[in-house]
Protein backbone atom coordinates (compact mmCIF):
# COMPACT_ATOMS: atom_id res chain seq x y z
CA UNK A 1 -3.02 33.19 2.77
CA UNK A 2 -4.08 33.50 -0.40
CA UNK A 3 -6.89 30.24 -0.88
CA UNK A 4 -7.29 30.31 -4.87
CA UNK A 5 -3.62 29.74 -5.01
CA UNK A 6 -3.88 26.27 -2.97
CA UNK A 7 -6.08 24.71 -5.34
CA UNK A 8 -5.25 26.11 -8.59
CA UNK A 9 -3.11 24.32 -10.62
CA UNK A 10 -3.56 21.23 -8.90
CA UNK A 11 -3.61 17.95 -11.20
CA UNK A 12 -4.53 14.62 -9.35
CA UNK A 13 -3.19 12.46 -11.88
CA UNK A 14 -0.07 14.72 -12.82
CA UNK A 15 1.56 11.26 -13.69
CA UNK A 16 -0.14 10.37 -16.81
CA UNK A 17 -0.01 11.21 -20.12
CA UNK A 18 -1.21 8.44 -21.52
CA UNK A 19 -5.35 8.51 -21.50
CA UNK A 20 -6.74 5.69 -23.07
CA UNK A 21 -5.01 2.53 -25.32
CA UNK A 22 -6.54 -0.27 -27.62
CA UNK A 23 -4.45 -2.85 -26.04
CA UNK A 24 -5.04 -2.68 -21.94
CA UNK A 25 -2.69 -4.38 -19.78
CA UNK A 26 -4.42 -7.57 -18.98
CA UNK A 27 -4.48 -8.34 -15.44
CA UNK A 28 -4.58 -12.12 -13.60
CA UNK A 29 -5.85 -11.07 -10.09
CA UNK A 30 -4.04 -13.93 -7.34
CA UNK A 31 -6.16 -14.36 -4.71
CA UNK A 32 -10.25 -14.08 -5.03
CA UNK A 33 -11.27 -13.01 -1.78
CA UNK A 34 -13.40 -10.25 -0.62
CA UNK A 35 -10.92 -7.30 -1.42
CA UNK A 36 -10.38 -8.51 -5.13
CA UNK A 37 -14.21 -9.22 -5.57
CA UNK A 38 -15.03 -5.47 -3.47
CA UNK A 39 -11.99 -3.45 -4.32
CA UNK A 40 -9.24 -4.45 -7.08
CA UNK A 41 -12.01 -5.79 -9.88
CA UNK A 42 -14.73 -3.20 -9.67
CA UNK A 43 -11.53 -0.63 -10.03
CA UNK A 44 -10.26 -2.19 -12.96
CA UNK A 45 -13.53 -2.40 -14.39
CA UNK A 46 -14.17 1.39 -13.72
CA UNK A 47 -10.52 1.98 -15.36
CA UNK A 48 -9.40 2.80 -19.22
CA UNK A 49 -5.98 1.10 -18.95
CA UNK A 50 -6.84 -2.30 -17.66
CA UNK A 51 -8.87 -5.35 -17.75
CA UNK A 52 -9.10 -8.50 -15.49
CA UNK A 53 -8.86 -11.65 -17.89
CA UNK A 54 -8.16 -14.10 -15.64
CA UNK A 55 -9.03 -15.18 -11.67
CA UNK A 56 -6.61 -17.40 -10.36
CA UNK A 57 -7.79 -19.32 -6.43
CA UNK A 58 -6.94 -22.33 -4.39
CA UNK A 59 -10.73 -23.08 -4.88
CA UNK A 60 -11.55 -23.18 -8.88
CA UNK A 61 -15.37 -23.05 -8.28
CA UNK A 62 -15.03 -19.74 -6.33
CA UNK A 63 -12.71 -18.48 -9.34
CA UNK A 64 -15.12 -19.60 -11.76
CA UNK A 65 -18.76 -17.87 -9.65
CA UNK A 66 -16.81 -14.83 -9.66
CA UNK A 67 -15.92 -15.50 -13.47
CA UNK A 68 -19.24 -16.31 -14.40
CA UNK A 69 -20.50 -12.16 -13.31
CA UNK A 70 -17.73 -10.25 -14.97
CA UNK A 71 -17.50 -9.50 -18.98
CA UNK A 72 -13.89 -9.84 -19.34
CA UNK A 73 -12.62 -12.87 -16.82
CA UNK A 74 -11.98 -15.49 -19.92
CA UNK A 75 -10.33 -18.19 -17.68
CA UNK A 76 -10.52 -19.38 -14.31
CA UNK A 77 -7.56 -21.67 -12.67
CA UNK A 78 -6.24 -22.93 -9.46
CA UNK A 79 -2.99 -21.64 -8.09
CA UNK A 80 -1.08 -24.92 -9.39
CA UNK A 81 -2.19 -24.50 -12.81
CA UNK A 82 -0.99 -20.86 -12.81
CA UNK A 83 2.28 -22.19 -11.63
CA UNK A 84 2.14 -24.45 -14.33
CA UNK A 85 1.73 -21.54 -16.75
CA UNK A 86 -2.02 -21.81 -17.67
CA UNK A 87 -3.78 -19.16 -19.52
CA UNK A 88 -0.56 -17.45 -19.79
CA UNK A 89 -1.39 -15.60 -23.19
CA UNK A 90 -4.11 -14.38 -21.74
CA UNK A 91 -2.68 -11.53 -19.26
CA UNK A 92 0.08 -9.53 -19.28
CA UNK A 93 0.43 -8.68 -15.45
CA UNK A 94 -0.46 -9.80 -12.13
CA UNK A 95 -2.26 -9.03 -8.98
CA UNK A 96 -1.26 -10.70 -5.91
CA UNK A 97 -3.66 -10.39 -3.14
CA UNK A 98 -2.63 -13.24 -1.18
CA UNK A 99 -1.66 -13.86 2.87
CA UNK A 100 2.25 -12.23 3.19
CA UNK A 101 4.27 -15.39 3.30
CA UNK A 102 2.79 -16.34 0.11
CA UNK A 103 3.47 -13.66 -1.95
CA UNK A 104 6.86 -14.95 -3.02
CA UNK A 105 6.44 -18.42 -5.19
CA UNK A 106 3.88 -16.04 -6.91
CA UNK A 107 5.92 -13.77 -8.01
CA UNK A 108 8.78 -16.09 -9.10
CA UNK A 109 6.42 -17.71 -11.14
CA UNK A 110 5.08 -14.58 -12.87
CA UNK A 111 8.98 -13.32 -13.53
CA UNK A 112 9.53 -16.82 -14.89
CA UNK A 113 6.78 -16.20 -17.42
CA UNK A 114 7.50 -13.13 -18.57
CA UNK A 115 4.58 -10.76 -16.68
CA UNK A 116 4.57 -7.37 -14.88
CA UNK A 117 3.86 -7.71 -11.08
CA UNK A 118 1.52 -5.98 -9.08
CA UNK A 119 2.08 -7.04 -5.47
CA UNK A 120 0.09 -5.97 -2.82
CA UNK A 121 1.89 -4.29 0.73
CA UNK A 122 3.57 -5.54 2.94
CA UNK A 123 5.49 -7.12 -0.32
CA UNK A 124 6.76 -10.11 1.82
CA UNK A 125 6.59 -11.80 5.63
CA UNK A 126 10.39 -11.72 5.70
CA UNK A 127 13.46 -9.33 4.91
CA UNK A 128 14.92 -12.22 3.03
CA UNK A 129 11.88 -13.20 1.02
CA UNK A 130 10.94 -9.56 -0.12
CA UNK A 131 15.05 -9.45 -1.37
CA UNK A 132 14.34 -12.20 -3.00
CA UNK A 133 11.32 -10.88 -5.06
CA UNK A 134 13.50 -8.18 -5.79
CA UNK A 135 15.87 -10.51 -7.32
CA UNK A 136 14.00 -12.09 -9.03
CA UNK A 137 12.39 -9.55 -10.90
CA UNK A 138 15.65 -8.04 -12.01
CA UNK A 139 16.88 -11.12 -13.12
CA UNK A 140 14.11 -11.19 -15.71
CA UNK A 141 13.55 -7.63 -16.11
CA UNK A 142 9.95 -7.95 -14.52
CA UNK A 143 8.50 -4.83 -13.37
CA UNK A 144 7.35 -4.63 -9.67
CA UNK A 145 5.42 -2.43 -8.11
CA UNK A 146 4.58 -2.35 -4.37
CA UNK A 147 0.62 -1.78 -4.12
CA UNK A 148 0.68 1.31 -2.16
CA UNK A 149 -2.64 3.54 -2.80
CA UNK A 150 -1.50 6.47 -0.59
CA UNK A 151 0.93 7.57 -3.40
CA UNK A 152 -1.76 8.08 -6.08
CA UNK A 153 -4.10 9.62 -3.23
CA UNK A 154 -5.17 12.90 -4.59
CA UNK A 155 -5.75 14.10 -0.79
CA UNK A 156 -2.10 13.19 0.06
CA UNK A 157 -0.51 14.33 -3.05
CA UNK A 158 -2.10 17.40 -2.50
CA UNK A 159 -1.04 17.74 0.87
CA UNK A 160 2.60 16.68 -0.50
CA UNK A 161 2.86 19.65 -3.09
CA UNK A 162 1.68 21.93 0.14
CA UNK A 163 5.01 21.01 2.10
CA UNK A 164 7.03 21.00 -1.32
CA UNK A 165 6.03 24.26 -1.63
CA UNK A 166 6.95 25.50 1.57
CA UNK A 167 3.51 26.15 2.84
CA UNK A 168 4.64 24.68 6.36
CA UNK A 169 8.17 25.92 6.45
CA UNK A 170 10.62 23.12 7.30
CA UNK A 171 9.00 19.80 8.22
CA UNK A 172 9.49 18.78 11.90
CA UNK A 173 7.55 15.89 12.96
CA UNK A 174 4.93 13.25 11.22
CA UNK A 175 2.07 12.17 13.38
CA UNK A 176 0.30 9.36 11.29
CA UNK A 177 -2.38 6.68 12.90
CA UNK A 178 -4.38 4.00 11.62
CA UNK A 179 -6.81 1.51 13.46
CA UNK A 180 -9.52 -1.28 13.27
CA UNK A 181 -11.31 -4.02 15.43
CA UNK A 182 -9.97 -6.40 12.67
CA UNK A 183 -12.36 -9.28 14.41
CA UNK A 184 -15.30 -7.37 13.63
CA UNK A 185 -14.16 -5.89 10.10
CA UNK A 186 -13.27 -10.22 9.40
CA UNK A 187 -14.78 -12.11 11.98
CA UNK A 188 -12.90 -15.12 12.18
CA UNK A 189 -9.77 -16.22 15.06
CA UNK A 190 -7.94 -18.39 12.88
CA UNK A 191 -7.35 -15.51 9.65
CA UNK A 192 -3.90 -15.53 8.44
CA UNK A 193 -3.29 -11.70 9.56
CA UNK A 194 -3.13 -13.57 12.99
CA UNK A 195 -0.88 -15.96 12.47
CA UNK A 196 2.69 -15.03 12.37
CA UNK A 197 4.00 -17.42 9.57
CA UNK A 198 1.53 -16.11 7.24
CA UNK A 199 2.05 -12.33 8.31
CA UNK A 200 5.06 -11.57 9.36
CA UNK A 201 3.79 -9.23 12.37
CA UNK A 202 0.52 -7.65 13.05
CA UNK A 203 -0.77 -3.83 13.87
CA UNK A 204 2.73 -2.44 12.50
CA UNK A 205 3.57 -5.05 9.65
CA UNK A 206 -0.50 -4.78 8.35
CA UNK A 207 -1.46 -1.28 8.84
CA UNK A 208 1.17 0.52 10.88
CA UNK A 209 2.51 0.29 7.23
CA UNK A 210 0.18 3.07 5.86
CA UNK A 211 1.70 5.68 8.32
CA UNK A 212 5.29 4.67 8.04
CA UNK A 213 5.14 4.78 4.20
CA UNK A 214 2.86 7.81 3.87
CA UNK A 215 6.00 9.64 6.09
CA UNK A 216 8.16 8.40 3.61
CA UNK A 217 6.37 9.72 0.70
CA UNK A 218 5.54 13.16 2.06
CA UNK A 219 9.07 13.83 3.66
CA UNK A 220 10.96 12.54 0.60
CA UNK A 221 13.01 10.73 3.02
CA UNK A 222 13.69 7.41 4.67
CA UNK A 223 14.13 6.82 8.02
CA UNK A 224 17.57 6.08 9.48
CA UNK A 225 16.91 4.45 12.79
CA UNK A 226 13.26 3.45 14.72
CA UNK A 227 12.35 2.83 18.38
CA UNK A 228 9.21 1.40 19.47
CA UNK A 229 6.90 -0.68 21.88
CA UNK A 230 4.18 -3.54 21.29
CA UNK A 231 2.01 -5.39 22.76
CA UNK A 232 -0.90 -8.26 22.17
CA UNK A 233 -3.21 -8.26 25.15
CA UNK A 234 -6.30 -10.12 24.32
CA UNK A 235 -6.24 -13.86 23.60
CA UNK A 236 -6.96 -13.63 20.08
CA UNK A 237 -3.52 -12.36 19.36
CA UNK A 238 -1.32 -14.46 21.11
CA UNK A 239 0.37 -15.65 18.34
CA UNK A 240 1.44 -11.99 17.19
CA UNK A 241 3.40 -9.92 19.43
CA UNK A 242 1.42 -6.20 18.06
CA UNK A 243 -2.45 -6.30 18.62
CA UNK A 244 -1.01 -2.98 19.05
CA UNK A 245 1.91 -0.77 18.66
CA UNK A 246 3.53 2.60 18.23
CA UNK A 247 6.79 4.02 17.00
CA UNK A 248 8.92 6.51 16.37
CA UNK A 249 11.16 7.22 13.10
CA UNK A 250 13.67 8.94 12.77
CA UNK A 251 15.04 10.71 9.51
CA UNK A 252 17.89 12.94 8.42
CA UNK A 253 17.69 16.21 9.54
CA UNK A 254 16.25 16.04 12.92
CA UNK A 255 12.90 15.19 11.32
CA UNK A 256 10.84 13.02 13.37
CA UNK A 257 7.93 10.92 12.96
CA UNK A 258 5.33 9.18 15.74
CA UNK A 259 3.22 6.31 14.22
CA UNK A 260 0.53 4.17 16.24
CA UNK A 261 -1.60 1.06 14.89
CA UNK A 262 -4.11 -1.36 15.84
CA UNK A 263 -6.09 -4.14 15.15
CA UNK A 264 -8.54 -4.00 18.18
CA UNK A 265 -9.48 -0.10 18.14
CA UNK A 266 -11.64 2.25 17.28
CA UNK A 267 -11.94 2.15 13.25
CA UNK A 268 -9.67 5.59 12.75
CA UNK A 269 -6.85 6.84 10.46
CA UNK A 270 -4.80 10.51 9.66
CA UNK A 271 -1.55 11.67 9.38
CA UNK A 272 -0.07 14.91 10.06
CA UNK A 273 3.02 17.43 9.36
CA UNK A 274 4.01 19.80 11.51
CA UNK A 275 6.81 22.37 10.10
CA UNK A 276 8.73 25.65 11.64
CA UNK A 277 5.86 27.51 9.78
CA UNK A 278 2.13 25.53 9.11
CA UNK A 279 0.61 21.93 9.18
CA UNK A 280 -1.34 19.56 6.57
CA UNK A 281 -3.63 17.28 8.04
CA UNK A 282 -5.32 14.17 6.19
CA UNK A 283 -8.69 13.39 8.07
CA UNK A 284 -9.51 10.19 7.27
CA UNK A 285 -6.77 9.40 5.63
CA UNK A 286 -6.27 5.46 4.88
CA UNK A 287 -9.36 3.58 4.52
CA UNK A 288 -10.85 3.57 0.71
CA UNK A 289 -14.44 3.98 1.70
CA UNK A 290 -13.83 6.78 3.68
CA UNK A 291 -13.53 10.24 1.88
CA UNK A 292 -10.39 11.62 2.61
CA UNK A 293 -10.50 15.34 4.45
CA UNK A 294 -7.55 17.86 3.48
CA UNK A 295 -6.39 21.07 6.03
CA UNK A 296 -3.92 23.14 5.77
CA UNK A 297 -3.07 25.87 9.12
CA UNK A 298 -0.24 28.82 7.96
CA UNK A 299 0.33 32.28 9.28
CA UNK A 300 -2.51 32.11 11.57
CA UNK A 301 -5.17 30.39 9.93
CA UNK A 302 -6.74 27.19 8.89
CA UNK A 303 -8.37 26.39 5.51
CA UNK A 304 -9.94 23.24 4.27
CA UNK A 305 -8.57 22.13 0.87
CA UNK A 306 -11.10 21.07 -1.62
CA UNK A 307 -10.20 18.34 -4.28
CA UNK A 308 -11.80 15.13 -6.21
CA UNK A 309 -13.09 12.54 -4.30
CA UNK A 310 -11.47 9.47 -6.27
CA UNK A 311 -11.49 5.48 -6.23
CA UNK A 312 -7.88 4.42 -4.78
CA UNK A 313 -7.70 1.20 -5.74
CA UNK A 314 -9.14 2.68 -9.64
CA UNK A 315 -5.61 5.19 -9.20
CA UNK A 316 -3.42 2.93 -8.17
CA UNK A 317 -4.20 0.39 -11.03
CA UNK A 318 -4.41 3.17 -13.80
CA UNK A 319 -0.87 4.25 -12.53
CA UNK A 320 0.68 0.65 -12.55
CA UNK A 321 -0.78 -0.10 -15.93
CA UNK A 322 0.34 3.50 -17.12
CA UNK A 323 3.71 3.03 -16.24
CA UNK A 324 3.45 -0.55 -18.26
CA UNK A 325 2.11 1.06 -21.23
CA UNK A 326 4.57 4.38 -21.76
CA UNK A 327 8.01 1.62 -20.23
CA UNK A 328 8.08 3.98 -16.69
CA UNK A 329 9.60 2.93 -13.86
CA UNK A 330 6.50 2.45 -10.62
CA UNK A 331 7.57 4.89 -7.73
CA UNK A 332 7.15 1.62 -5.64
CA UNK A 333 9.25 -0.17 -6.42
CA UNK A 334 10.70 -3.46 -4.95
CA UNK A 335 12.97 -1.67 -3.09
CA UNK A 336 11.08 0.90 -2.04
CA UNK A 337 8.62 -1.53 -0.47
CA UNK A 338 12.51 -3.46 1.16
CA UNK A 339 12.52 -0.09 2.80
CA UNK A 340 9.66 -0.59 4.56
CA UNK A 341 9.79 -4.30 5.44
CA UNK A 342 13.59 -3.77 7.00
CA UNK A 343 11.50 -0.39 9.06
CA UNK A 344 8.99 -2.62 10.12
CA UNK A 345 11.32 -5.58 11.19
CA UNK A 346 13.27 -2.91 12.92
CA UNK A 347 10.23 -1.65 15.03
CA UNK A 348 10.21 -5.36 16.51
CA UNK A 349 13.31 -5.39 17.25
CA UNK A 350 13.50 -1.97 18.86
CA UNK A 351 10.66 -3.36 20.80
CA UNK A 352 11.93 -6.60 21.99
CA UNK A 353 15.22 -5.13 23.18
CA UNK A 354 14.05 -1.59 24.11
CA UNK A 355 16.68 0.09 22.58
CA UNK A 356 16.88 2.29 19.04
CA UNK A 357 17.92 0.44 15.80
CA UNK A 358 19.76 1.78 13.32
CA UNK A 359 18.68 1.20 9.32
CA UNK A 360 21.50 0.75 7.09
C-alpha cells in the first residue's frame, strides 16, 4: 500500500473557493445556551465568512450578558420580538439552537423575513413539522441547511474519498456508535432531551442521528427499510421510550449498516466500513472536543491516516455561509435532513411492532 498516496492530494475544505469577503453573512444565533456560548459563537468568531450580530433568548438579560463580552453582537432580543421582526437589518441568516419541537415557528418566521436558515439536527420533533420547514422555505426561496458537522469533518471526508476510491473494495456493512451519560454531561431530570414533546425520541432521534447520517454520507446512499429495538430502563427516562437503542439499515445493494446509541453510557463514538477488500475506521468520531483518529486496513495491513485537526462547528459555519456567499446549494438540505427524521421515526416503529419498515 503505497502511504504517500493516501494523504497526498487531500484538501479538507475542497468545497470552497471563496476565502475571505467584505460583507460576512451576519448570523442571529436562536437559542443562548451553553452550546451557542461554548461551540457556535467562538466558531464564528474564529471564522472569515461570518459574524454573530445578534443573540436572540426567552430571557433578554442572558442575551444581553452574553452580548455585553462579544465585539460584534449589536442587539439583543427576546424570541417574541424576533418574531415580531426586530433587528431584522441587522443579520442575514439564522442559527437555531433550540429544543426539537421548537425549531419550526423559528424558521417560518425567518422565511417570512427574508433570511437564510441554519437549523441545527434533528431539523424537527415530527415528520410533519420538518415537511413543513421544508415548505416553507421553498415557498420563499429560503435556504436551509441541516446542521450536520460530520459532512465538513476532515477525518470523515477523508475516510469518504478512501471508499470512493476503492481502497476497501465494495462497501458491505457500516458499524457506527455514539454514547453519553447525558445526566452527567447536563445534570438536570427535567431537560427537554427527556421529554418527548420537546424531542421527538431520545438515544436514536438525539445522537443515534450521527451514525445513521454519517452512513448516509459515506455510502452515498439512503436506506430503504430499518429494524430495530429500544429500551428506557432507569427512571429518568420514562417519558422516552430509547435511553437506549440499536438498529439496523438497510440500503440498496445488500449494503448493511448496525447503529447503537445512548444516553446513559460510557462517553464513546466511531463508525466503521467494512468492504470485499479493506476498512476505514473513525476513532473518536462524533464529539467536537475529541480529536478525531483516522485508519485505514487494505491488502494486509493497517495504516493510520494523518490529517488537520480542525474546529467542526468553525467548518460547518464557513461552509453554510460559503454556500450563501457564491448562491450554492448546502449538501444538507431540508430534505436531506426529512431523510433522516422519516429513518429515525421508522426505527420506533420497527421497534414497537418488531417487524422491518420499509422507507418510501
Amino acid at each position: 500500500m503505497d502511504i504517500d498516496a493516501l494523504t497526498a492530494g487531500f484538501d479538507r475544505r475542497d468545497w470552497q473557493d471563496r476565502t475571505e469577503t467584505d460583507s460576512p453573512v451576519r448570523f442571529a444565533m436562536i437559542g443562548v445556551g451553553w452550546w451557542t456560548t461554548e461551540q457556535a459563537m467562538p466558531a464564528v468568531d474564529a471564522g472569515d465568512l461570518c459574524e454573530t450580530t445578534v443573540l436572540v433568548s426567552g430571557d433578554r438579560e442572558k442575551a444581553a450578558g452574553v452580548a455585553a463580552d462579544s465585539e460584534t453582537v449589536e442587539h439583543a432580543i427576546t424570541y417574541e420580538e424576533f418574531h415580531d421582526g426586530a433587528a431584522s437589518d441587522a443579520y442575514d441568516a439564522v442559527y437555531i439552537v433550540t429544543p426539537n419541537a421548537r425549531h419550526l415557528p423559528f424558521v417560518e418566521t425567518a422565511a417570512e423575513l427574508d433570511k437564510d436558515i441554519l437549523c441545527e439536527k434533528p431539523m424537527e420533533a415530527t415528520i410533519e413539522r420538518a415537511e413543513r420547514m421544508v415548505e416553507v422555505c421553498a415557498d420563499h426561496n429560503a435556504t436551509l441547511m441541516i446542521a450536520y458537522r460530520m459532512h465538513t469533518e476532515p477525518a470523515v471526508r477523508r475516510a469518504k474519498d478512501l471508499i470512493d476510491e476503492g481502497y476497501i473494495g465494495e462497501p458491505l456493512f457500516v458499524h457506527g456508535n455514539m454514547t453519553e451519560p447525558i445526566l452527567e454531561l447536563v445534570p438536570d431530570p427535567d431537560q427537554w432531551r427527556l421529554d418527548w414533546e420537546l424531542s421527538g425520541g431520545c438515544a436514536v432521534m438525539d445522537i443515534g442521528l450521527y451514525p445513521l447520517n454519517t452512513s448516509r454520507f459515506l455510502l452515498d446512499a439512503d436506506p430503504v427499510a430499518v429494524r430495530g429495538t429500544v429500551a428506557s430502563v432507569q427512571e429518568e427516562f420514562a417519558d422516552v421510550p430509547d435511553e437506549h437503542g440499536a438498529f439496523q439499515l438497510d440500503f440498496p445493494g445488500h449494503v448493511y449498516a448496525v447503529c447503537t446509541a445512548s444516553q446513559n453510557a460510557h462517553l464513546d463514538s466511531h463508525i466503521s466500513v467494512l468492504g470485499t477488500e479493506g476498512k476505514v475506521h473513525v476513532e473518536p468520531a462524533f464529539y467536537p472536543w475529541d480529536d478525531r483518529a483516522l485508519q485505514l486496513s487494505h491488502e494486509g495491513t493497517t495504516v493510520d491516516i494523518d490529517f488537520e485537526q480542525i474546529d467542526q462547528m468553525e467548518e460547518e459555519f464557513e461552509y453554510f455561509a460559503h454556500c450563501l456567499l457564491t448562491d450554492t446549494d448546502p449538501y444538507a438540505d431540508g430534505e436531506h435532513g426529512l431523510v433522516d427524521i422519516k429513518t429515525v421515526k421508522a426505527v420506533y416503529e420497527a421497534a414497537e411492532t418488531e417487524s422491518t419498515v420499509t422507507l418510501e
